[in-house]
N, C-alpha and C. Protein backbone atom coordinates (compact mmCIF):
# COMPACT_ATOMS: atom_id res chain seq x y z
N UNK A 1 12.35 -22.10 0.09
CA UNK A 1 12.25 -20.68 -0.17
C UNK A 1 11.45 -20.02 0.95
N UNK A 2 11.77 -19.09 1.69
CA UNK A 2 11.13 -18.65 2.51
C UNK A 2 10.18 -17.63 2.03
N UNK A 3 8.91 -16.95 2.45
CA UNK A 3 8.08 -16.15 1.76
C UNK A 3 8.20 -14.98 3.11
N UNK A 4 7.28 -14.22 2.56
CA UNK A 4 6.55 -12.98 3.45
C UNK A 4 5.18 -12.94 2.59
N UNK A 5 4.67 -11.94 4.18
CA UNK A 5 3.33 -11.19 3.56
C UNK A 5 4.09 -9.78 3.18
N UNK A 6 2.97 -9.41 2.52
CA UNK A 6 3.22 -7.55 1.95
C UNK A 6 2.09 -6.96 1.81
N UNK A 7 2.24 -5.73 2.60
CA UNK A 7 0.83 -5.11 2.51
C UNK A 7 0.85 -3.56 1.71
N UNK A 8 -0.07 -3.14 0.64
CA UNK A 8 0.02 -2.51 -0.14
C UNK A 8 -0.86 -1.34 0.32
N UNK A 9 -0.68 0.02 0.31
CA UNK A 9 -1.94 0.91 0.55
C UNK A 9 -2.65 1.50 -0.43
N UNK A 10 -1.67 1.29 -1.92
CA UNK A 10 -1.97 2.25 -3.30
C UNK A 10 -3.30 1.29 -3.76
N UNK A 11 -4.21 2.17 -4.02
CA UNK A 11 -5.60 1.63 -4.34
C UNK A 11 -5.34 0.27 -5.40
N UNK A 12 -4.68 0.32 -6.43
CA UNK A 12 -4.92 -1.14 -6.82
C UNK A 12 -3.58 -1.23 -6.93
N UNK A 13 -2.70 -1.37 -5.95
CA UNK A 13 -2.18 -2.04 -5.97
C UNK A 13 -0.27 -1.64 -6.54
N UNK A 14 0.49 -2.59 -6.60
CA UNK A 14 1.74 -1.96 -7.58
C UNK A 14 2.56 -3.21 -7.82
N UNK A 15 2.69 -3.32 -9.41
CA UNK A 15 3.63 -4.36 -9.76
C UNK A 15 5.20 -4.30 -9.32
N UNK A 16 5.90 -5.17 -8.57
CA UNK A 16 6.99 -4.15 -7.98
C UNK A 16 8.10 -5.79 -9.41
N UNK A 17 8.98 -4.45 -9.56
CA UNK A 17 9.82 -5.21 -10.54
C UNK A 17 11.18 -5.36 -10.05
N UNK A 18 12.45 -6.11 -10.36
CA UNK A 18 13.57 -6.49 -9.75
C UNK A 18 13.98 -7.88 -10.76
N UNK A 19 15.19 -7.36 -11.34
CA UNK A 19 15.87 -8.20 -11.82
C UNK A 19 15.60 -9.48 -12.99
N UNK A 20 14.59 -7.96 -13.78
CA UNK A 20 13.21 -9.38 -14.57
C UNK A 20 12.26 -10.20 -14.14
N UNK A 21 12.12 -9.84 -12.45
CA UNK A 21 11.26 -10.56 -12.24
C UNK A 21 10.00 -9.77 -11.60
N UNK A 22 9.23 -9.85 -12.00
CA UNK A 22 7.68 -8.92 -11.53
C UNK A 22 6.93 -9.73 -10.64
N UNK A 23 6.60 -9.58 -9.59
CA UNK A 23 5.19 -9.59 -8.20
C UNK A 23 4.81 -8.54 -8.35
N UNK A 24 2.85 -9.02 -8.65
CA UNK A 24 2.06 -7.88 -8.34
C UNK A 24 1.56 -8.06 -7.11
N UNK A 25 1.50 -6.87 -6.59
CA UNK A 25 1.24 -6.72 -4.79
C UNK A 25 -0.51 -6.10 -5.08
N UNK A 26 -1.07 -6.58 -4.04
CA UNK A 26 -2.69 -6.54 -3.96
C UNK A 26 -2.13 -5.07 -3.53
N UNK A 27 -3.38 -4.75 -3.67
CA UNK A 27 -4.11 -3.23 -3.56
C UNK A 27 -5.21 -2.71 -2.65
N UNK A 28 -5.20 -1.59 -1.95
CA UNK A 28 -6.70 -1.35 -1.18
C UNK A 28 -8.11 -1.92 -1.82
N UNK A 29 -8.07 -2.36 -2.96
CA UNK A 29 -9.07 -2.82 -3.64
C UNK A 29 -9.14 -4.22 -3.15
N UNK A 30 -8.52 -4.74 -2.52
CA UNK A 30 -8.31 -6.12 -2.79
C UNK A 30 -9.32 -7.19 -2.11
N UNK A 31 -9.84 -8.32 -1.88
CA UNK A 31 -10.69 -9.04 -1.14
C UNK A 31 -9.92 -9.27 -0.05
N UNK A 32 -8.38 -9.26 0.35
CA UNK A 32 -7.84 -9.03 1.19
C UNK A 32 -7.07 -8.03 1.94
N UNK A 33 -8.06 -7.67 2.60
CA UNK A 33 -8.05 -6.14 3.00
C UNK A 33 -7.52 -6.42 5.38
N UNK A 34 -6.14 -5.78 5.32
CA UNK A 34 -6.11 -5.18 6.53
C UNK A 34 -6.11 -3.92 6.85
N UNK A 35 -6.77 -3.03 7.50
CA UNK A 35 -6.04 -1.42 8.10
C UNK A 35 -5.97 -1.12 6.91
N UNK A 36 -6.73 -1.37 5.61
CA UNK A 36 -6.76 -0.33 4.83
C UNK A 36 -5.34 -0.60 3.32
N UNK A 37 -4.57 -1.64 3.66
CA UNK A 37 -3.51 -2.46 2.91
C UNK A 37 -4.24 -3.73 2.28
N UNK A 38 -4.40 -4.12 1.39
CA UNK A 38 -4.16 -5.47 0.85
C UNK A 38 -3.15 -5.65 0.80
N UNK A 39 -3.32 -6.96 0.75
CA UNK A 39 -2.32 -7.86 2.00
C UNK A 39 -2.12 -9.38 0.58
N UNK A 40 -0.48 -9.17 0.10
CA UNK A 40 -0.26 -10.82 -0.96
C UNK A 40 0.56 -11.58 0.13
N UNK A 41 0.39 -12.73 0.47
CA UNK A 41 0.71 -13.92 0.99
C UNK A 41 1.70 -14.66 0.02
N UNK A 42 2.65 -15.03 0.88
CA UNK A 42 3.32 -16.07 0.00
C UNK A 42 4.85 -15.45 -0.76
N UNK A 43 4.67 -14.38 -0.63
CA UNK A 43 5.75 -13.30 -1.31
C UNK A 43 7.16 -13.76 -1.36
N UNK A 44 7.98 -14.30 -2.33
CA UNK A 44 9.72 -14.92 -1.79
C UNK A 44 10.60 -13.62 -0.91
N UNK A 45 10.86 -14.08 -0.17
CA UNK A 45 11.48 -13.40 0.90
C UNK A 45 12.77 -12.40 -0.04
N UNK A 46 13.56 -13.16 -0.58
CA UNK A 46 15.05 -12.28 -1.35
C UNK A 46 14.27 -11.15 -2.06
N UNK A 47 13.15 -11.63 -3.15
CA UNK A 47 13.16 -10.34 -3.89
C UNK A 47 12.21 -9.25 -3.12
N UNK A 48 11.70 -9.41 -1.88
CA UNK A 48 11.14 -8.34 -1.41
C UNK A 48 11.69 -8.08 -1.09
N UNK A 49 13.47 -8.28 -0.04
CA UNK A 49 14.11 -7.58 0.51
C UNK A 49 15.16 -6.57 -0.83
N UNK A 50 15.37 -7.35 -1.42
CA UNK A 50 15.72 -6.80 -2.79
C UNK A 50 14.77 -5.43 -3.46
N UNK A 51 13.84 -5.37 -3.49
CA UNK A 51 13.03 -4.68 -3.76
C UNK A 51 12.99 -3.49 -3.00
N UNK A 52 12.98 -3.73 -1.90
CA UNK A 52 12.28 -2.73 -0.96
C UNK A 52 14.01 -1.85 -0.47
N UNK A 53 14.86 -2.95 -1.25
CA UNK A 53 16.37 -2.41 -0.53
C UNK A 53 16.25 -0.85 -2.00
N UNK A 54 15.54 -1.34 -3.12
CA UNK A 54 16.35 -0.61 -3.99
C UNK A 54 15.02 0.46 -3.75
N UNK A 55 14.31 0.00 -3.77
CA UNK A 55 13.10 1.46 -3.55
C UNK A 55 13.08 2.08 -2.37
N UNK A 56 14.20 2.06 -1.64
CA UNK A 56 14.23 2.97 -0.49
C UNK A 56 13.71 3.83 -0.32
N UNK A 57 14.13 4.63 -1.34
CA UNK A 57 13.93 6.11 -0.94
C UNK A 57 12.38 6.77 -2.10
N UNK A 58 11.93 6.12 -2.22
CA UNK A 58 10.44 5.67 -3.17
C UNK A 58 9.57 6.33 -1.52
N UNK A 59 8.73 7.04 -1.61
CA UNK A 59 7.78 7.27 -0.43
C UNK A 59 6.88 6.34 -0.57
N UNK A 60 6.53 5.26 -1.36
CA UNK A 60 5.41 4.24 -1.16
C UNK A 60 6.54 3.26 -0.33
N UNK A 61 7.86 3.57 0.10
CA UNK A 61 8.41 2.35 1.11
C UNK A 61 8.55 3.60 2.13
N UNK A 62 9.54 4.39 2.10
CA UNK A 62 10.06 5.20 2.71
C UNK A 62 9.27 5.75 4.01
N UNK A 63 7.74 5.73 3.55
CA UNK A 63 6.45 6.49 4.12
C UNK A 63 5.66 5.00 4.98
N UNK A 64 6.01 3.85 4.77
CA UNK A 64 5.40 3.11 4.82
C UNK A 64 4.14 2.18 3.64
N UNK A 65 4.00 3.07 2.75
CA UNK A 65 2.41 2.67 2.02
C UNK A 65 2.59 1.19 1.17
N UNK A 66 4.15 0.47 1.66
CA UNK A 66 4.13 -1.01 1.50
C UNK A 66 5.15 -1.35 2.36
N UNK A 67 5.08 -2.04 3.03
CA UNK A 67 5.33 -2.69 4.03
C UNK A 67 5.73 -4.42 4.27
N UNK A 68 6.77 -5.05 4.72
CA UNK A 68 7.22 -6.43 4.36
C UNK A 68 6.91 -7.30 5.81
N UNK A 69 6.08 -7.88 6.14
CA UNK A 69 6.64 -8.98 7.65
C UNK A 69 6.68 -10.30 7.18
N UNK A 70 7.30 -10.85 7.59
CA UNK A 70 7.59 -12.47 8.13
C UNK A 70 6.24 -13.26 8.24
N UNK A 71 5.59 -12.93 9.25
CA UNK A 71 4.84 -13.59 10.03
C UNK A 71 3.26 -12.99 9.75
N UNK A 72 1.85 -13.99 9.07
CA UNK A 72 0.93 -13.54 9.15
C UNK A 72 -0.07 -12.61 10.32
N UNK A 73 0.27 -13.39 11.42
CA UNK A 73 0.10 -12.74 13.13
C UNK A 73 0.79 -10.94 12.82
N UNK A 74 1.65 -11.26 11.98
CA UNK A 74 1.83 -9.21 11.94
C UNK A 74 1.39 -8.29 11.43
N UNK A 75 0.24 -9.19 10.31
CA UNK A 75 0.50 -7.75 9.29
C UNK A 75 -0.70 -7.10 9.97
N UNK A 76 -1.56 -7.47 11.02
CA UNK A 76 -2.66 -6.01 11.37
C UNK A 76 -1.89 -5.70 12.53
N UNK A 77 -0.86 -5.27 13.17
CA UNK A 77 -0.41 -4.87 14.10
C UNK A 77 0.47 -3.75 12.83
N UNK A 78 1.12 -3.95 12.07
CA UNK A 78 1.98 -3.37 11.08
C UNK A 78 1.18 -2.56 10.37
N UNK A 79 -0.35 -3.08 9.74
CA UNK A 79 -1.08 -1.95 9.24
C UNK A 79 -1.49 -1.42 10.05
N UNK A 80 -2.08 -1.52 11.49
CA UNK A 80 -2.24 -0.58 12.42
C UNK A 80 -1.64 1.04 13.03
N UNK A 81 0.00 0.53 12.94
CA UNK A 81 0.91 1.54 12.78
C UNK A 81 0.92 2.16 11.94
N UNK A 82 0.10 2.04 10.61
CA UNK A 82 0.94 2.64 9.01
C UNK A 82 -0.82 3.20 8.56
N UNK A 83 -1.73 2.61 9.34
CA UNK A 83 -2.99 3.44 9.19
C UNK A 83 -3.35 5.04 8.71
N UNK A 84 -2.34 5.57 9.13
CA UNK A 84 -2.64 6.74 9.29
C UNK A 84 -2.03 7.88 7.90
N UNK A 85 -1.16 6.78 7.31
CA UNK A 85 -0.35 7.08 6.16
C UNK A 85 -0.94 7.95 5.10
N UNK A 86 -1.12 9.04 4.39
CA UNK A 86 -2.10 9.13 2.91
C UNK A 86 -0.84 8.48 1.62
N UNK A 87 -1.87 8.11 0.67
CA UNK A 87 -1.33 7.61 -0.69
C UNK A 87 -1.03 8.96 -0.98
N UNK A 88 -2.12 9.49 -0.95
CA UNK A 88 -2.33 10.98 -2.01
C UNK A 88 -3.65 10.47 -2.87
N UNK A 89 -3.94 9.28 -2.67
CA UNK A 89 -4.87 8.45 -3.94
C UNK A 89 -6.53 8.28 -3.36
N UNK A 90 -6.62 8.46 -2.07
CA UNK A 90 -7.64 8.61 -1.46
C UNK A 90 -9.02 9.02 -2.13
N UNK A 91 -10.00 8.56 -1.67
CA UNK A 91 -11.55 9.33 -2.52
C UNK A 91 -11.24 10.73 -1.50
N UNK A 92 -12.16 11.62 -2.61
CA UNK A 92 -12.18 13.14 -2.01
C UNK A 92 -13.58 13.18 -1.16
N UNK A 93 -12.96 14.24 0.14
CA UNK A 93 -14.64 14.07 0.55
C UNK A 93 -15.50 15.20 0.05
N UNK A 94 -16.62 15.41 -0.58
CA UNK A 94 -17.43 16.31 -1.46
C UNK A 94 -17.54 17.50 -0.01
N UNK A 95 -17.79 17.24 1.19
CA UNK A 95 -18.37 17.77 2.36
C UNK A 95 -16.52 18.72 2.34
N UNK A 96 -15.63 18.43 1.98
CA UNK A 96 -13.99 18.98 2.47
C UNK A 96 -13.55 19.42 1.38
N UNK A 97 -14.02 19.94 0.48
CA UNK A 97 -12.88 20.06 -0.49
C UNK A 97 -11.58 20.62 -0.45
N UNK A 98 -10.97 20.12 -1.67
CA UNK A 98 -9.26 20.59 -1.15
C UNK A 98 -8.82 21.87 -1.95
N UNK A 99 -8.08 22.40 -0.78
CA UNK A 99 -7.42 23.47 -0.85
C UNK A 99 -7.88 24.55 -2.25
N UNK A 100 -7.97 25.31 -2.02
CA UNK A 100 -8.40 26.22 -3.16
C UNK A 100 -9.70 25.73 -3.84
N UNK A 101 -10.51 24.69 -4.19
CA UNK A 101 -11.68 24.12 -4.27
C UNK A 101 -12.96 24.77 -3.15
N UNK A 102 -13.56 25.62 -4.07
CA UNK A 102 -14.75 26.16 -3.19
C UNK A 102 -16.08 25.04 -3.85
N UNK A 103 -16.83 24.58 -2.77
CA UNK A 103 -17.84 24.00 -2.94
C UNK A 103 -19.50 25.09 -3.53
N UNK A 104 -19.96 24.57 -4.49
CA UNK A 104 -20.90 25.13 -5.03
C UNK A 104 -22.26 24.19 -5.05
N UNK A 105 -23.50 25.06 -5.20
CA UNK A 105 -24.37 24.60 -4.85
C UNK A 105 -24.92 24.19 -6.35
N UNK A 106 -26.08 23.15 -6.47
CA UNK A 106 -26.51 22.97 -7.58
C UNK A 106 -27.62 23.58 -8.37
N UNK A 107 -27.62 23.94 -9.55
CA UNK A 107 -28.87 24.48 -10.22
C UNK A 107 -30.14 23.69 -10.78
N UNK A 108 -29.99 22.56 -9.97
CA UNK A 108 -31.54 21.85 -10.61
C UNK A 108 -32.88 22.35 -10.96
C-alpha cells in the first residue's frame, strides 16, 4: 500500500470521509507542526487521492489549507508555498480588530 503525508491548516484538524472510510488529519494544534499545517504520516495513497478528487472544489483543498505529497522531504517546501493561506479560523489580533469592530478602552 503506498502512503502519503497530509498537511492540515484547520486548527484541529478535519476528519476527511470517503466511502465509509474515515482518516483524521492532524490539525494546527498538532505536536506535528510544519509552516503552520500539521502534518499525518502514513496516509493510504487511493483514499487521499479519492478524497481530495471529490472535495475539489471544498476551499480547504481548492485554497490549499490541505494539501497531499508523496515524499516526507516535501511537506515544508509545500507548507512553505501554502503559508500564506487564511483558514478564516485564525486567533484575532486584540491590537487589529476586524472590520467594523472598534476597539474600546477598559473601565477598571
Amino acid at each position: 500500500m503506498a502512503t502519503v503525508n497530509v498537511g492540515c491548516k484547520l486548527p484541529h484538524g478535519i476528519r476527511a470521509e470517503l466511502n465509509g472510510k474515515t482518516v483524521v488529519l492532524a490539525g494546527a494544534n498538532s505536536a506535528r507542526l510544519v509552516g503552520g499545517f500539521g502534518i499525518t504520516e502514513g496516509v493510504d495513497k487511493d483514499f487521499m487521492d479519492g478524497w481530495m478528487k471529490a472535495e475539489a472544489k471544498n476551499p480547504l483543498v481548492s485554497k490549499g489549507l490541505v494539501f497531499v505529497v508523496d515524499h516526507a522531504a516535501k511537506v515544508a517546501g509545500a507548507a512553505a508555498e501554502r503559508a500564506g493561506e487564511k483558514s478564516g479560523l485564525e486567533a484575532l489580533d486584540p491590537e487589529k480588530p476586524a472590520a467594523g469592530v472598534v476597539k474600546t478602552e477598559s473601565e477598571d
